[in-house]
Protein backbone atom coordinates (compact mmCIF):
# COMPACT_ATOMS: atom_id res chain seq x y z
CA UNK A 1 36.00 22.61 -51.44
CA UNK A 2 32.82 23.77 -53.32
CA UNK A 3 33.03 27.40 -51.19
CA UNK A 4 31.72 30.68 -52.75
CA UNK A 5 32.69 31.41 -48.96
CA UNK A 6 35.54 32.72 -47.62
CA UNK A 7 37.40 29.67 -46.43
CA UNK A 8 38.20 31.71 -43.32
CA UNK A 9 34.61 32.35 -43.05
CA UNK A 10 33.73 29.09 -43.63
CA UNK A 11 36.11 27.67 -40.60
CA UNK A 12 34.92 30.16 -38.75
CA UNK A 13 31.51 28.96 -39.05
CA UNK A 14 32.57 25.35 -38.34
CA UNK A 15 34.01 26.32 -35.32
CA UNK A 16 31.69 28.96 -34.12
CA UNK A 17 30.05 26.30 -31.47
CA UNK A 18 26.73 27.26 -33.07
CA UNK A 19 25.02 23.99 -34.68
CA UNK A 20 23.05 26.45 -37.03
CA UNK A 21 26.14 27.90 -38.62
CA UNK A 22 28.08 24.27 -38.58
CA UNK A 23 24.90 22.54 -40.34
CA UNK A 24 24.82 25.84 -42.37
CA UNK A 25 28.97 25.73 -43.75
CA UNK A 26 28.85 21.51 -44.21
CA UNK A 27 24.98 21.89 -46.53
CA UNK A 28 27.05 23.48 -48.93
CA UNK A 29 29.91 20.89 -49.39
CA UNK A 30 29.90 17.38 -50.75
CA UNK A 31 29.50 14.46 -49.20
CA UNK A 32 33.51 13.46 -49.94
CA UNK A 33 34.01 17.43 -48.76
CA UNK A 34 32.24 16.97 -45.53
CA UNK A 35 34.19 13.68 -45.04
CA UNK A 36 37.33 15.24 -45.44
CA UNK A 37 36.11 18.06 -42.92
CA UNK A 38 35.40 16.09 -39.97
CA UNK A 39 38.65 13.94 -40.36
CA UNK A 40 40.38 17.25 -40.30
CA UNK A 41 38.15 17.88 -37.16
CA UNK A 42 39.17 14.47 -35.59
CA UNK A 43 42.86 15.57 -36.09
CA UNK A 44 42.29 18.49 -34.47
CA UNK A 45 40.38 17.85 -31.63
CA UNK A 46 43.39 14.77 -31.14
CA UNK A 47 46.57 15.85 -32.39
CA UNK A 48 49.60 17.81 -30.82
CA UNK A 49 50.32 21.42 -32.09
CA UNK A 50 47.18 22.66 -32.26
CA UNK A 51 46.13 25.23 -29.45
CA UNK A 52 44.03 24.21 -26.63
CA UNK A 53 40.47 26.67 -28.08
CA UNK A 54 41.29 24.96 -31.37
CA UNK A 55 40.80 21.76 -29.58
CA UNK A 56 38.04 22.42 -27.87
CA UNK A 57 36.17 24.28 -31.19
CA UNK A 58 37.00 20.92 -33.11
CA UNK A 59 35.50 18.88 -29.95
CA UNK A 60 32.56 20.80 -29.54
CA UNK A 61 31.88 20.43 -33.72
CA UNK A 62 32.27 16.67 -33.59
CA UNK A 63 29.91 16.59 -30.88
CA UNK A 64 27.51 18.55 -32.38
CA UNK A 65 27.30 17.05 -35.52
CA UNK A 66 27.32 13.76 -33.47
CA UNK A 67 23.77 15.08 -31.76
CA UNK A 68 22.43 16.37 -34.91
CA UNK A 69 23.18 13.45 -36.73
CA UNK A 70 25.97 14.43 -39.15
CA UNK A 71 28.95 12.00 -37.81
């Protein structure tokens, strides 16, 4: 990923359920880096073995890049 961020930071952000910080971690990728981000999301929010917050953070990010356009 094109980060100067932390990637820990960076998930973080994605995850945060604040649209401002999600809009603010994806402006800074590509578009093929952004692509690959909300797949990852869409296996998250779907997939077995990840924890039920995890989930739920993924959910909440598809949904509000969804609302703000970004899906």
């Amino acid at each position: 990923m094109g980060m100067e961020q932390d990637p820990e930071e960076f998930w973080a952000d994605v995850l945060s359920g604040e649209p401002a910080k999600l809009r603010g971690a994806l402006s800074r990728l590509s578009t093929g880096e952004k692509a690959a981000v909300v797949a990852h999301l869409r296996r998250m929010a779907s997939e077995a073995g990840w924890q039920a917050a995890q989930r739920e953070a993924a959910r909440a990010a598809l949904k509000a890049l969804q609302e703000h356009g970004g899906v």
